[in-house]
PDB file of N, CA and C in Angstrom:
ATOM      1  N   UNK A   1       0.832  -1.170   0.000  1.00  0.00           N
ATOM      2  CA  UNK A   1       0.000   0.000   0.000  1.00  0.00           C
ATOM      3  C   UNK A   1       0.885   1.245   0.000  1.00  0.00           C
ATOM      4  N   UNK A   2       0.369   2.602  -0.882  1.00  0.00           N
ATOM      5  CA  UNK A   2       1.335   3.584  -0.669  1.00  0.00           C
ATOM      6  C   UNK A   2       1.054   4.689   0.052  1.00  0.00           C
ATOM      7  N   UNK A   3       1.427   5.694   0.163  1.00  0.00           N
ATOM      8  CA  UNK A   3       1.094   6.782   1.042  1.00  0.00           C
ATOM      9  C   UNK A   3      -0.230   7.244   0.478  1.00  0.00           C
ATOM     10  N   UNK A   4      -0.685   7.770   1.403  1.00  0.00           N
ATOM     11  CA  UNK A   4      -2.478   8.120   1.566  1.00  0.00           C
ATOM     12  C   UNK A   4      -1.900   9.786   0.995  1.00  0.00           C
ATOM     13  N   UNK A   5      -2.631   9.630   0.382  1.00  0.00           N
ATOM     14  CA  UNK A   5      -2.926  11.591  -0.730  1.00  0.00           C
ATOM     15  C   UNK A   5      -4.018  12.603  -0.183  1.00  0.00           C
ATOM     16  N   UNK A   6      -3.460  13.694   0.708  1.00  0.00           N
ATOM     17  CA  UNK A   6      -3.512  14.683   1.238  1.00  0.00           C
ATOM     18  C   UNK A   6      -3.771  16.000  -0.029  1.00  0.00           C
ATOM     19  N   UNK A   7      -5.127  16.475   0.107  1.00  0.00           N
ATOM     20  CA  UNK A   7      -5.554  17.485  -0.945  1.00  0.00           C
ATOM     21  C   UNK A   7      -5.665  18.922   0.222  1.00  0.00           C
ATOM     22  N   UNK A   8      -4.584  19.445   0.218  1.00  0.00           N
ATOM     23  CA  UNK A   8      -4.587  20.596   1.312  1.00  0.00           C
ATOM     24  C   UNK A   8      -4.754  22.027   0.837  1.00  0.00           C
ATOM     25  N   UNK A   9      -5.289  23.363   1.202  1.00  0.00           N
ATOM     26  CA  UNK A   9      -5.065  24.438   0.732  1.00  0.00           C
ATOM     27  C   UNK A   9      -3.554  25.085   0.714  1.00  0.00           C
ATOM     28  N   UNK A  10      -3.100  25.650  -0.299  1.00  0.00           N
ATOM     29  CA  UNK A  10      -2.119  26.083  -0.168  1.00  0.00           C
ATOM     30  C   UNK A  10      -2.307  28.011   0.461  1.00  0.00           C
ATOM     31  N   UNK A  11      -0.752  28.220   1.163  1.00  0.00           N
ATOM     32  CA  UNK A  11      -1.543  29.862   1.886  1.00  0.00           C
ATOM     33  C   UNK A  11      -1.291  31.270   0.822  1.00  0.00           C
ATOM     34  N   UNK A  12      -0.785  30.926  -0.496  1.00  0.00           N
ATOM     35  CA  UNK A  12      -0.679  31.545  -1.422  1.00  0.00           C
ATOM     36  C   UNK A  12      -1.756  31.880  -2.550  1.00  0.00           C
ATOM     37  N   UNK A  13      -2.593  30.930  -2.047  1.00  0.00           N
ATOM     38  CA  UNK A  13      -3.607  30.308  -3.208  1.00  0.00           C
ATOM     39  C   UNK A  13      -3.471  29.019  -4.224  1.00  0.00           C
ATOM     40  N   UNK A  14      -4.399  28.483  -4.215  1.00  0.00           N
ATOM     41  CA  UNK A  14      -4.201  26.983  -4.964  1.00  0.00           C
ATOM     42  C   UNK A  14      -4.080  25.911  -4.195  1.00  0.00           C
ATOM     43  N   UNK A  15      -4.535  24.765  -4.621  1.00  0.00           N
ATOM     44  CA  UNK A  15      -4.264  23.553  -3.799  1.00  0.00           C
ATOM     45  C   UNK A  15      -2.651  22.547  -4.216  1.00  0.00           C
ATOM     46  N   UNK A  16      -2.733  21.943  -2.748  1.00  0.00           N
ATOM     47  CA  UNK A  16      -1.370  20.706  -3.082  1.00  0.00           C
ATOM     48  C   UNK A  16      -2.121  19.951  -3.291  1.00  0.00           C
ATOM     49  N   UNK A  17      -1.281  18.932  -3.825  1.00  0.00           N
ATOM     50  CA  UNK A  17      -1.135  17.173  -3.554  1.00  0.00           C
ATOM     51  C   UNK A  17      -0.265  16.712  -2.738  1.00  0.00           C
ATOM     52  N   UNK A  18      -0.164  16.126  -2.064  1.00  0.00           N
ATOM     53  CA  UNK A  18       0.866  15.902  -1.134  1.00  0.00           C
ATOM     54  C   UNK A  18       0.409  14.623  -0.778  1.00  0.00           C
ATOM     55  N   UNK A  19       2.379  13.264  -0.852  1.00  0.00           N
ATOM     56  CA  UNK A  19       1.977  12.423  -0.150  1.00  0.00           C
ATOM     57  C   UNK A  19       2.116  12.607   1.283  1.00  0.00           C
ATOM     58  N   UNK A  20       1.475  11.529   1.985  1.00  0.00           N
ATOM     59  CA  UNK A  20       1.614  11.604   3.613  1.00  0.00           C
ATOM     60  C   UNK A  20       2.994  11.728   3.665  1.00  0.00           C
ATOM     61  N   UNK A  21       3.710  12.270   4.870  1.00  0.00           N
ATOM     62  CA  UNK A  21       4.832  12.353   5.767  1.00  0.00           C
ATOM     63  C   UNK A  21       5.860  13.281   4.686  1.00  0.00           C
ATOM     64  N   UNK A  22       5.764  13.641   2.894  1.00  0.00           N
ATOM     65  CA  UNK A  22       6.506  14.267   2.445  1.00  0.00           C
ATOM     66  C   UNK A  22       6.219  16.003   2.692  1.00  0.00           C
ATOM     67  N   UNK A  23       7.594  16.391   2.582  1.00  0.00           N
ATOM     68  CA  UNK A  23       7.848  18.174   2.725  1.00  0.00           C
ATOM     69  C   UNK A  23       7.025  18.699   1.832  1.00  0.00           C
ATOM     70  N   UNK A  24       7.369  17.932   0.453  1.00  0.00           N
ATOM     71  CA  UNK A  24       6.814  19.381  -0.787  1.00  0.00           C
ATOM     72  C   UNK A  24       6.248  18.405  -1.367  1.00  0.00           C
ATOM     73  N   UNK A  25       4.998  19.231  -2.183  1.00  0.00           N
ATOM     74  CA  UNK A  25       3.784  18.885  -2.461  1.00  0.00           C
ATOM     75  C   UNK A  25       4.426  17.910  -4.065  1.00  0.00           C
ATOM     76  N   UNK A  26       3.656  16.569  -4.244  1.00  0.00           N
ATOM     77  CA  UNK A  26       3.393  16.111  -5.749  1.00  0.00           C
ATOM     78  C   UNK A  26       3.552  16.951  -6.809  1.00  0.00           C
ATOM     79  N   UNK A  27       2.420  18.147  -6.203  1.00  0.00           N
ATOM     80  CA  UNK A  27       1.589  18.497  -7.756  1.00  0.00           C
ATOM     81  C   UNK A  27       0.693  19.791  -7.382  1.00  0.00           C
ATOM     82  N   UNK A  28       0.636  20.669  -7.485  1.00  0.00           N
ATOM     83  CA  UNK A  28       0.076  22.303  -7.370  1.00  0.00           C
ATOM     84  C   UNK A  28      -1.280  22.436  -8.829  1.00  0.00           C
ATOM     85  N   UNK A  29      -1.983  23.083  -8.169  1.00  0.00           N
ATOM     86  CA  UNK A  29      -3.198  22.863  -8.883  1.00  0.00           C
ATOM     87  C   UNK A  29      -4.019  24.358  -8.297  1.00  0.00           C
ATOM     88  N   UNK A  30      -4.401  25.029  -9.410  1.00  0.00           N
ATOM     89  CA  UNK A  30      -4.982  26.147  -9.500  1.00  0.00           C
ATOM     90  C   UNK A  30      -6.759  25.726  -8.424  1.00  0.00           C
ATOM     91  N   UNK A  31      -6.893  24.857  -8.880  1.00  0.00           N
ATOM     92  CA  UNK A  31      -8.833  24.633  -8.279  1.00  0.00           C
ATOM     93  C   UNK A  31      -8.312  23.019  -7.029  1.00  0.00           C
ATOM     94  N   UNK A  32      -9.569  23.140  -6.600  1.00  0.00           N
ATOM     95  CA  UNK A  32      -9.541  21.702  -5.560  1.00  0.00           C
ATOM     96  C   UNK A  32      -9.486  20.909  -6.374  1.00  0.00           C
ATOM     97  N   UNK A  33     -10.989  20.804  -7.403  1.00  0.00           N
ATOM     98  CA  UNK A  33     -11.495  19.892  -7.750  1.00  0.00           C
ATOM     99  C   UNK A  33     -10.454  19.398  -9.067  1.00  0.00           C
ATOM    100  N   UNK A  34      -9.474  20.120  -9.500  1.00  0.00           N
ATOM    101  CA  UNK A  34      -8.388  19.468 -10.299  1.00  0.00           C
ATOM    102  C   UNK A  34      -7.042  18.582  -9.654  1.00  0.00           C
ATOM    103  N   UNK A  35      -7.234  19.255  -8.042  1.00  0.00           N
ATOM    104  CA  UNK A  35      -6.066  18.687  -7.459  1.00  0.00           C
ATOM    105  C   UNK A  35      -6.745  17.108  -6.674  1.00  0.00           C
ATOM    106  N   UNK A  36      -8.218  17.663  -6.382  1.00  0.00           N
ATOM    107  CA  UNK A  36      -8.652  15.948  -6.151  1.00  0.00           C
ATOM    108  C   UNK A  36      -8.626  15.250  -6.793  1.00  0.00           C
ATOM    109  N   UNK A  37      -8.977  15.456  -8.397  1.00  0.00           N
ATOM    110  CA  UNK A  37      -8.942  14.519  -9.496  1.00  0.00           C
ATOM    111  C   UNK A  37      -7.357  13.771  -9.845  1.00  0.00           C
ATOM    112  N   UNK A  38      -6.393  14.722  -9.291  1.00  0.00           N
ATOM    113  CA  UNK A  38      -5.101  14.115  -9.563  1.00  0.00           C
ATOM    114  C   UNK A  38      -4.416  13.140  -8.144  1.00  0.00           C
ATOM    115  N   UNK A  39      -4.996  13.687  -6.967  1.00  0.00           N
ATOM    116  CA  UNK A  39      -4.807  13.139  -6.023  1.00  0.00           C
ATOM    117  C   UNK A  39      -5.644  11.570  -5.911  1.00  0.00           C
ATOM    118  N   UNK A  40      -6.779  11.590  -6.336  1.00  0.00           N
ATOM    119  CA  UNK A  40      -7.604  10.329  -6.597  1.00  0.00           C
ATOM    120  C   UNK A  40      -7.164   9.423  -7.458  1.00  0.00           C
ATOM    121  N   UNK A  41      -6.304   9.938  -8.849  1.00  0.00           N
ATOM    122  CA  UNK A  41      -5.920   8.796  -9.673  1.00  0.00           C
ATOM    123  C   UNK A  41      -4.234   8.362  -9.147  1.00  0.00           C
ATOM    124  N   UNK A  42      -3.517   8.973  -8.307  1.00  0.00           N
ATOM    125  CA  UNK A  42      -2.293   8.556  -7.345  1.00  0.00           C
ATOM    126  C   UNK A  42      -2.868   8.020  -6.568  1.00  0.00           C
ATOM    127  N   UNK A  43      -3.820   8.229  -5.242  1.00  0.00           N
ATOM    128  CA  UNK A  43      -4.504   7.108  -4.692  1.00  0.00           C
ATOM    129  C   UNK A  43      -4.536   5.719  -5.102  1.00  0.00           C
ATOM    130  N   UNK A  44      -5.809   5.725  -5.995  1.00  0.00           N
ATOM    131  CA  UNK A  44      -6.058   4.413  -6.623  1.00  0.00           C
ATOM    132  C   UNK A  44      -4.661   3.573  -7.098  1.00  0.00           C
ATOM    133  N   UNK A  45      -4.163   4.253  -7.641  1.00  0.00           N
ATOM    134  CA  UNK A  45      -2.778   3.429  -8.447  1.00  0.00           C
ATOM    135  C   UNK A  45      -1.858   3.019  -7.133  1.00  0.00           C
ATOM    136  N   UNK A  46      -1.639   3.435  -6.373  1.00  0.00           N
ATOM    137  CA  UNK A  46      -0.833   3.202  -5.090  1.00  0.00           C
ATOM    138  C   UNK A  46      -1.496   2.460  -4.345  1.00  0.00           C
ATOM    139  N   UNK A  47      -2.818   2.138  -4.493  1.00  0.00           N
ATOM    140  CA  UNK A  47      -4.325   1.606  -3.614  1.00  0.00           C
ATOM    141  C   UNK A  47      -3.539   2.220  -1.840  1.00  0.00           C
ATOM    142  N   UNK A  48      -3.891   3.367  -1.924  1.00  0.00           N
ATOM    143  CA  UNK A  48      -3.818   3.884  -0.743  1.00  0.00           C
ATOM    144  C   UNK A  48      -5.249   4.873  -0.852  1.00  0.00           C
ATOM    145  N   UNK A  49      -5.240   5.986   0.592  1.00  0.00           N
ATOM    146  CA  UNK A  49      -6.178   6.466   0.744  1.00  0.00           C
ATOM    147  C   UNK A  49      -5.938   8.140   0.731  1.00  0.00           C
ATOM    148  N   UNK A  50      -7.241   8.576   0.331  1.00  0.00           N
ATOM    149  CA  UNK A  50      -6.913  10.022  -0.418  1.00  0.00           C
ATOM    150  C   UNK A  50      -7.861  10.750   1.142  1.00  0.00           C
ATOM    151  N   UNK A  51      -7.207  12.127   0.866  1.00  0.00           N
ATOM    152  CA  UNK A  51      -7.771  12.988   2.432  1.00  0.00           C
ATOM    153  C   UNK A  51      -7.822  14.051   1.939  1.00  0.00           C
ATOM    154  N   UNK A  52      -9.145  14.443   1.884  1.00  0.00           N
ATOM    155  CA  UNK A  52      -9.383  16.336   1.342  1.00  0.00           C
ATOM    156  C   UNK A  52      -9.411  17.473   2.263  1.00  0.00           C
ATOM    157  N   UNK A  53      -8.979  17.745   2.309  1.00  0.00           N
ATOM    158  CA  UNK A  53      -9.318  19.234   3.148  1.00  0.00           C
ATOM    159  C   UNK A  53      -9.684  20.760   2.911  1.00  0.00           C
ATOM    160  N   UNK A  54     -10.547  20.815   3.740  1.00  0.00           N
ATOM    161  CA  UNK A  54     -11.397  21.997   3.038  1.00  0.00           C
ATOM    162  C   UNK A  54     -10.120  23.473   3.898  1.00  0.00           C
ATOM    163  N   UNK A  55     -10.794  24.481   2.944  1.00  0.00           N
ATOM    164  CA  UNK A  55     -10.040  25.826   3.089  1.00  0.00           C
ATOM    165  C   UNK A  55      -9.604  26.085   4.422  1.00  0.00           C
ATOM    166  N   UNK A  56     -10.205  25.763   5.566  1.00  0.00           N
ATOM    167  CA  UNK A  56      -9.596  25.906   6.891  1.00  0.00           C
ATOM    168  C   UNK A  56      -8.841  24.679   7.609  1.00  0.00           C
ATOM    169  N   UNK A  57      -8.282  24.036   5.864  1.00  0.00           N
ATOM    170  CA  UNK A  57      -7.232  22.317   6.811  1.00  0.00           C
ATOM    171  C   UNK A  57      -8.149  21.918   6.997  1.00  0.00           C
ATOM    172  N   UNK A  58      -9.027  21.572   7.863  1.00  0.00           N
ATOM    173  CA  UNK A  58      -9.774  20.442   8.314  1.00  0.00           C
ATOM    174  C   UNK A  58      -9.814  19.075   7.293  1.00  0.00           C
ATOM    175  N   UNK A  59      -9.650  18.062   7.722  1.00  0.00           N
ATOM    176  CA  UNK A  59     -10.168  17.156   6.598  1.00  0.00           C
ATOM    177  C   UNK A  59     -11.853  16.957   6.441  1.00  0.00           C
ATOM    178  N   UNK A  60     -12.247  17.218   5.593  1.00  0.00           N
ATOM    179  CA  UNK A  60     -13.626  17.108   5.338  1.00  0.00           C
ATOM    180  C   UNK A  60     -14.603  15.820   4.444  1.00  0.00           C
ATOM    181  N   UNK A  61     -13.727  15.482   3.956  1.00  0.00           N
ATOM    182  CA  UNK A  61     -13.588  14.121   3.231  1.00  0.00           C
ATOM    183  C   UNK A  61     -12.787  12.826   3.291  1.00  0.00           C
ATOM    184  N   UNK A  62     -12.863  12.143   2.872  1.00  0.00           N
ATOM    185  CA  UNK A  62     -11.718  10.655   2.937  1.00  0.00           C
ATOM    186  C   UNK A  62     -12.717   9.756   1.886  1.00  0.00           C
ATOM    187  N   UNK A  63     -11.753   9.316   1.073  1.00  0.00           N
ATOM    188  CA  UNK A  63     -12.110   7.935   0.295  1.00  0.00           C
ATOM    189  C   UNK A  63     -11.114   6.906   0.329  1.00  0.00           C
ATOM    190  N   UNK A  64     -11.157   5.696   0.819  1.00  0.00           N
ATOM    191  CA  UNK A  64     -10.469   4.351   0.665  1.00  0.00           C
ATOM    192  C   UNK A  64     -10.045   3.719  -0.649  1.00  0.00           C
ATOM    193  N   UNK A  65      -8.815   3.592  -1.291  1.00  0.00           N
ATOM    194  CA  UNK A  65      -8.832   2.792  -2.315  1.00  0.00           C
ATOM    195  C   UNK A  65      -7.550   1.477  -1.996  1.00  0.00           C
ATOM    196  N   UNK A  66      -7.627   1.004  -0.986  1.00  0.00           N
ATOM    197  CA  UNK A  66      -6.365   0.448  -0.693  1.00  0.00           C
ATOM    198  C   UNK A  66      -7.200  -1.156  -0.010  1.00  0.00           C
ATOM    199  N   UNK A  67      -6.681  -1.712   0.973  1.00  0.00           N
ATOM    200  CA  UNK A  67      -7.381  -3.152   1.302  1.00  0.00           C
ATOM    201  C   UNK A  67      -7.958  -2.611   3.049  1.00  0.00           C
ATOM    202  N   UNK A  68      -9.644  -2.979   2.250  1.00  0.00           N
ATOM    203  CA  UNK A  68     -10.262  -2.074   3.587  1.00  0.00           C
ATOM    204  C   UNK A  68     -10.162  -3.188   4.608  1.00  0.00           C
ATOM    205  N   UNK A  69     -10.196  -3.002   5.895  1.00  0.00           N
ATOM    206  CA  UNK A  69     -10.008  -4.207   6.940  1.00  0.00           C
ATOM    207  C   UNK A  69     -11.185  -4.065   7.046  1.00  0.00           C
ATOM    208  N   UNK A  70     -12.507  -3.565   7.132  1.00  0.00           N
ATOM    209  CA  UNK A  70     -13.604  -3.556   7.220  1.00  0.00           C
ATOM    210  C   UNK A  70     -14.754  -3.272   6.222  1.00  0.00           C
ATOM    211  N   UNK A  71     -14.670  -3.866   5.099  1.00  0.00           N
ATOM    212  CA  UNK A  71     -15.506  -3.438   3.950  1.00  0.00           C
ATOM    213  C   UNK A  71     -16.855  -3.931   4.393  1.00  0.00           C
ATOM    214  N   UNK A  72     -17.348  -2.914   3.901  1.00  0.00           N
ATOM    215  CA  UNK A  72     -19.317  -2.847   4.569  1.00  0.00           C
ATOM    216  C   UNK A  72     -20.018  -4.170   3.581  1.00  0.00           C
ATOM    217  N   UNK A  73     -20.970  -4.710   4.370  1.00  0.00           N
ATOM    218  CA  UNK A  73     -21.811  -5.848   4.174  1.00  0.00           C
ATOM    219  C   UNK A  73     -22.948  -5.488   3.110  1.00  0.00           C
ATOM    220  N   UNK A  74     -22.969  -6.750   1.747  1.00  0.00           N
ATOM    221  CA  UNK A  74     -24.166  -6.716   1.161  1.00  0.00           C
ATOM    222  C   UNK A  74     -23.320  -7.066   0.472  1.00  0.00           C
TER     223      UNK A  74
END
């Protein structure tokens, strides 16, 4: 499994990509929704897990693409 992908605001304007525990960002991206789309297809390919965060840091989102220890029933 690879590092989980962190979609953070940057304080200049624009969003990162960033893997977990690295200094400097993947990949810089003018909008969120271009830096989630790039952070989601590094996710998946790494089958790790992606973490969004809205304009004040917070994480506000999370999607799993890695081996869930608890995948939901049905």
């Amino acid at each position: 499994m690879g590092k989980n992908q962190h979609v953070t605001p940057r304080s200049e304007g624009g969003w990162n990509v960033i893997g977990e525990r690295n200094t400097r960002p993947t990949a810089i991206f003018p909008t969120q929704k271009e830096a989630i789309e790039r952070a989601r297809e590094i996710a998946q390919h790494q089958k790790s897990e992606l973490v969004i965060h809205g304009k004040d840091g917070k994480i506000r989102e999370k999607d799993s693409y890695g081996n869930d220890p608890y995948p939901p029933k049905g």
